[in-house]
N, C-alpha and C. Protein backbone atom coordinates (compact mmCIF):
# COMPACT_ATOMS: atom_id res chain seq x y z
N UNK A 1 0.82 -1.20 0.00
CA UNK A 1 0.00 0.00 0.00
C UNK A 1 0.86 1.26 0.00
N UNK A 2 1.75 1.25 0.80
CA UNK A 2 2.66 2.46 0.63
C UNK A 2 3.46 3.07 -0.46
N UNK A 3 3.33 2.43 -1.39
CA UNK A 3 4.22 2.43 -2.74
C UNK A 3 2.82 2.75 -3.58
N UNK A 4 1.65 2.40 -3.20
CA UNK A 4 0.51 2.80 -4.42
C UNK A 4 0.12 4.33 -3.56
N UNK A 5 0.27 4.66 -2.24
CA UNK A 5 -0.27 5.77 -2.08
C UNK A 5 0.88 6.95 -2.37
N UNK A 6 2.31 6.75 -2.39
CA UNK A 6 3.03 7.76 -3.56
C UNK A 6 2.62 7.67 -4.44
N UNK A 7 2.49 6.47 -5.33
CA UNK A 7 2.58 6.84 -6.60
C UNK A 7 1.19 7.09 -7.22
N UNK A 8 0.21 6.92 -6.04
CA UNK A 8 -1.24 8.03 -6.39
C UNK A 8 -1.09 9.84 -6.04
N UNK A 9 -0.05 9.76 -5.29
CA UNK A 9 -0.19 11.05 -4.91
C UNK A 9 0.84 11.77 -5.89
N UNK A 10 1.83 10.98 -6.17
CA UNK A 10 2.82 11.54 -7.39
C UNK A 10 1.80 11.94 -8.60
N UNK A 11 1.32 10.71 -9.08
CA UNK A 11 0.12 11.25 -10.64
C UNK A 11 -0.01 12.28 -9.85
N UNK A 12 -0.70 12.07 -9.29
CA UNK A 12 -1.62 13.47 -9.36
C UNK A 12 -1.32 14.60 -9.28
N UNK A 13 0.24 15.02 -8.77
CA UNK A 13 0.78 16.06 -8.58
C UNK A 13 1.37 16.15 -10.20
N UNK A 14 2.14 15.07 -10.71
CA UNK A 14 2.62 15.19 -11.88
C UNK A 14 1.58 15.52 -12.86
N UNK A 15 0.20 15.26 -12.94
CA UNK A 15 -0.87 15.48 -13.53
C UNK A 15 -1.11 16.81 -13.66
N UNK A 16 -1.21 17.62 -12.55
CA UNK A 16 -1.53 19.10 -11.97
C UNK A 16 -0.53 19.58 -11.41
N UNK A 17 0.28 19.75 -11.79
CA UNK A 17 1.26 20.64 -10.65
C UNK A 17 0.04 21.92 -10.16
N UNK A 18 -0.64 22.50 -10.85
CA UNK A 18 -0.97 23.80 -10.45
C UNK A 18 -2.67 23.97 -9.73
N UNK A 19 -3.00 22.76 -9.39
CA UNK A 19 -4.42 22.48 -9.08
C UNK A 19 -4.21 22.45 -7.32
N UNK A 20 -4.70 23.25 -6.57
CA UNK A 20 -5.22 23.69 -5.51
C UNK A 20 -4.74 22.19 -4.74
N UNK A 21 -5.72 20.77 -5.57
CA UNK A 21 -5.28 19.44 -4.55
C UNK A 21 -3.62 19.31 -4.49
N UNK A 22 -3.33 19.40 -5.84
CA UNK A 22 -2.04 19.05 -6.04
C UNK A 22 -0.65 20.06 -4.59
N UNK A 23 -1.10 21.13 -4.45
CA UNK A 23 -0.51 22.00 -4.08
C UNK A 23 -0.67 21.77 -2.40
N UNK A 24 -1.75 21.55 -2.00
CA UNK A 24 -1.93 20.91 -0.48
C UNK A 24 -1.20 19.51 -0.33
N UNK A 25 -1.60 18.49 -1.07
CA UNK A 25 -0.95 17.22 -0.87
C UNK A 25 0.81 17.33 -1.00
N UNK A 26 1.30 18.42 -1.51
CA UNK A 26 2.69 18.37 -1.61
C UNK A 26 3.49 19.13 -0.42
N UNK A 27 2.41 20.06 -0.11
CA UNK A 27 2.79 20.67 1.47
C UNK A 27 2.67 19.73 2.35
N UNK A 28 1.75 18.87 2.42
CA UNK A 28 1.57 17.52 3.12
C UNK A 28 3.13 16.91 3.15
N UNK A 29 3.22 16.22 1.49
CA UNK A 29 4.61 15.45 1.87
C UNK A 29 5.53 16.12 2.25
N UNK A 30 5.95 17.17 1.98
CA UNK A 30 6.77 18.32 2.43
C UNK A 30 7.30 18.26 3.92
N UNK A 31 5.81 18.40 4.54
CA UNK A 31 6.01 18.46 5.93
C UNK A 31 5.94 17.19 6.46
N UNK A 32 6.03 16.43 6.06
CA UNK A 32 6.31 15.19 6.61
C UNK A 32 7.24 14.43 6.13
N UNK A 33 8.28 15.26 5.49
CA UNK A 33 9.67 14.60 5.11
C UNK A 33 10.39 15.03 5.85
N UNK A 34 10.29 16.55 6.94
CA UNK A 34 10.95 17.05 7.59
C UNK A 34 10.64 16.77 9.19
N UNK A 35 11.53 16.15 9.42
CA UNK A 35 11.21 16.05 11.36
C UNK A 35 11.87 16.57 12.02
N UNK A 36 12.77 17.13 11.48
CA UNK A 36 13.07 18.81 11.53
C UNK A 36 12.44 19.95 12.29
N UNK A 37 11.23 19.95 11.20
CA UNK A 37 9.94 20.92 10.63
C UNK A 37 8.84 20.52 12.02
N UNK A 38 8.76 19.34 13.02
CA UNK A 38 8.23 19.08 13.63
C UNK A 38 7.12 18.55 12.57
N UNK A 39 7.19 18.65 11.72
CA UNK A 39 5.92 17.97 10.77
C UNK A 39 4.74 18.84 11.07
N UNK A 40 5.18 19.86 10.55
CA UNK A 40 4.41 21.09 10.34
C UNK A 40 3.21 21.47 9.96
N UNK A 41 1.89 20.92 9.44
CA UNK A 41 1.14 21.61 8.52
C UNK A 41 -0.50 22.02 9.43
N UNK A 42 -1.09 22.62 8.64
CA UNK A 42 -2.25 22.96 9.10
C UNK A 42 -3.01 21.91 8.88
N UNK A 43 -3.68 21.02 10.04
CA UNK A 43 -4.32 20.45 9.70
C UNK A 43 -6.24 21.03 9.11
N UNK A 44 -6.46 21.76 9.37
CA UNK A 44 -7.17 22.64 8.93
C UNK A 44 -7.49 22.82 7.48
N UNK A 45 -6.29 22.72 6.57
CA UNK A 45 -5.44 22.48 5.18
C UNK A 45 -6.45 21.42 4.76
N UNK A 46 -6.96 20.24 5.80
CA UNK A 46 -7.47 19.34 5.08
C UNK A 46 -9.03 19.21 4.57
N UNK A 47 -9.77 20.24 5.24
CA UNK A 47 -11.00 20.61 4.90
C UNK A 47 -11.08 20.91 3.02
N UNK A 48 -10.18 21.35 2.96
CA UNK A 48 -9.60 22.15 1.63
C UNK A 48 -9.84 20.80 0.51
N UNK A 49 -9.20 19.89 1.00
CA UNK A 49 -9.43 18.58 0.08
C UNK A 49 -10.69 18.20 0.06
N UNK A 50 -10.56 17.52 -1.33
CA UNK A 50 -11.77 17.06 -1.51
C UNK A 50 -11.65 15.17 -0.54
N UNK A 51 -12.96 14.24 -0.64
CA UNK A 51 -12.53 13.55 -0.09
C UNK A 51 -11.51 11.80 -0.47
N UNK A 52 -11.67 12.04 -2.05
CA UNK A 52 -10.66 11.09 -2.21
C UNK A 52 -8.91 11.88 -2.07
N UNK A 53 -8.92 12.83 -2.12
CA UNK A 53 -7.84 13.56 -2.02
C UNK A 53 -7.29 13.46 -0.45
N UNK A 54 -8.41 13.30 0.59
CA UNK A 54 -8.49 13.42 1.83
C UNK A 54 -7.71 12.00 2.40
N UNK A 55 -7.91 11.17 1.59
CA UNK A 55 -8.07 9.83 1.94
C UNK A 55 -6.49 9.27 1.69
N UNK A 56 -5.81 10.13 1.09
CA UNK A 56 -4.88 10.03 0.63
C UNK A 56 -3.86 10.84 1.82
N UNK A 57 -4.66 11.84 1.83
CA UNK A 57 -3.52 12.68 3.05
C UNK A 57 -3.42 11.49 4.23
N UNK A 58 -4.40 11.14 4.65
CA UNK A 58 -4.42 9.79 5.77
C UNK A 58 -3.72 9.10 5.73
N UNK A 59 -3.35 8.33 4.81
CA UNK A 59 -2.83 7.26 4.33
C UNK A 59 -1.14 7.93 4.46
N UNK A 60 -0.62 9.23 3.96
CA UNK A 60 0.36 9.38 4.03
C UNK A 60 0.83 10.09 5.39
N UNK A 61 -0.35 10.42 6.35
CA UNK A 61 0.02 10.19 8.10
C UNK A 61 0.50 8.96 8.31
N UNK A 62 -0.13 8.10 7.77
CA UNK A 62 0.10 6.96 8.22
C UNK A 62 1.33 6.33 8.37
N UNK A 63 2.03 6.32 6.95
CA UNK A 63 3.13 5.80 6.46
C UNK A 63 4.27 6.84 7.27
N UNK A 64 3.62 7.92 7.82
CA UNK A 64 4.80 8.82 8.40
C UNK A 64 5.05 8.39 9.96
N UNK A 65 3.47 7.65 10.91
CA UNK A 65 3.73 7.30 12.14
C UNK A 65 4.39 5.78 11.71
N UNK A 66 4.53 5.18 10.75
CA UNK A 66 5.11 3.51 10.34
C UNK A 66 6.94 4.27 10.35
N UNK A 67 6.82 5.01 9.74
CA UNK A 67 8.38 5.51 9.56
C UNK A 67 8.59 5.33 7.99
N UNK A 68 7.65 5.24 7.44
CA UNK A 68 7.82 4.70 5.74
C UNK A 68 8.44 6.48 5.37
N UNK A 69 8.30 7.01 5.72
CA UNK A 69 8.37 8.37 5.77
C UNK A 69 10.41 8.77 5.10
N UNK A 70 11.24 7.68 5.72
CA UNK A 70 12.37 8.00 5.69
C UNK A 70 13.39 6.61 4.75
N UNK A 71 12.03 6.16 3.95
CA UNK A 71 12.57 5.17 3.11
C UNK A 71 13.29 5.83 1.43
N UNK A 72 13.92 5.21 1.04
CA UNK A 72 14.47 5.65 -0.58
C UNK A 72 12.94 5.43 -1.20
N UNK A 73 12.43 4.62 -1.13
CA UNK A 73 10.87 4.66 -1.51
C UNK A 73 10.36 6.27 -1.42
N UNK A 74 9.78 6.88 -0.23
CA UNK A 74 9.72 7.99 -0.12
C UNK A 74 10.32 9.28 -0.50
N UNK A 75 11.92 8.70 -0.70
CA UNK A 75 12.81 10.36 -0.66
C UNK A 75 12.46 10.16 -2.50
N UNK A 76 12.82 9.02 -3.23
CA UNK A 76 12.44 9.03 -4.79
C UNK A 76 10.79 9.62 -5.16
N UNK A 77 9.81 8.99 -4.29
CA UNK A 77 8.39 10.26 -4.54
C UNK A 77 8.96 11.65 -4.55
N UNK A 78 9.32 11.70 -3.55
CA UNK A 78 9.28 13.07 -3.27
C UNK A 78 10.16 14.23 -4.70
N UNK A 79 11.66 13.53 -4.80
CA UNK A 79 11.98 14.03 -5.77
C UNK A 79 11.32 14.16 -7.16
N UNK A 80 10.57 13.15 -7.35
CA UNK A 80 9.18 13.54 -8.77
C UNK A 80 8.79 14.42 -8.72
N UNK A 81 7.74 14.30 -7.22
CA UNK A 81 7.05 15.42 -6.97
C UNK A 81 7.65 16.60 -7.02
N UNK A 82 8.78 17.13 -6.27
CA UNK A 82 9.84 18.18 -6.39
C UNK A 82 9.91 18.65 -8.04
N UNK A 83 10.16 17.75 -8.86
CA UNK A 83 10.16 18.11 -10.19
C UNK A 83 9.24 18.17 -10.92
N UNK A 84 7.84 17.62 -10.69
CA UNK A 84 6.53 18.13 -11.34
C UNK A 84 6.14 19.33 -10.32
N UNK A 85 6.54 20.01 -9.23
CA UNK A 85 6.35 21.21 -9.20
C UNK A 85 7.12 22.23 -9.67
N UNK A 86 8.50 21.87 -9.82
CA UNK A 86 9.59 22.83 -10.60
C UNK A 86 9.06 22.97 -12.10
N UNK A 87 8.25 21.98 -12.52
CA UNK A 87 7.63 22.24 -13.94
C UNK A 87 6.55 23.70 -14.29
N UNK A 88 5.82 23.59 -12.71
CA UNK A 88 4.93 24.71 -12.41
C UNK A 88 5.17 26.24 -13.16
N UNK A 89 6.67 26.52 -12.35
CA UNK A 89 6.82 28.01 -12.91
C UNK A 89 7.60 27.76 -14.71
């Protein structure tokens, strides 16, 4: 499951870089790549989603209290994602 909920949340960012979901779900992974950051975000942010979008943010709490969070699995999403938003501007 953890490998289909990046690479649902990757499409979809790679799909839209510039779509409102796309742009919350990446602040999502964002802040939950950093424990640093205290894992920062508004949860509030999630009203904003719609609810398959929602379902997805869950899923990637999830994988962040498992620790999937600090796998090469994860840091490779993330760099996609990183680059279907650098596509943005």
């Amino acid at each position: 499951m953890s490998d289909d909920v990046l690479e649902q949340v990757t499409a979809l960012i790679d799909a839209d870089p510039r779509s409102g979901q796309s742009l919350l779900l990446y602040a999502l992974v964002k802040a939950l790549s950093t424990a640093q950051g205290h894992y920062l975000y508004t949860l509030k942010k999630l009203r904003e989603l719609q609810p398959a979008q929602r379902l997805l943010a869950y899923a990637l709490m999830e994988q962040m209290a498992q620790g999937l969070n600090e796998t090469q699995a994860w840091r490779d999403a993330v760099r996609r994602m990183d680059e279907a938003m650098a596509r943005k501007y």
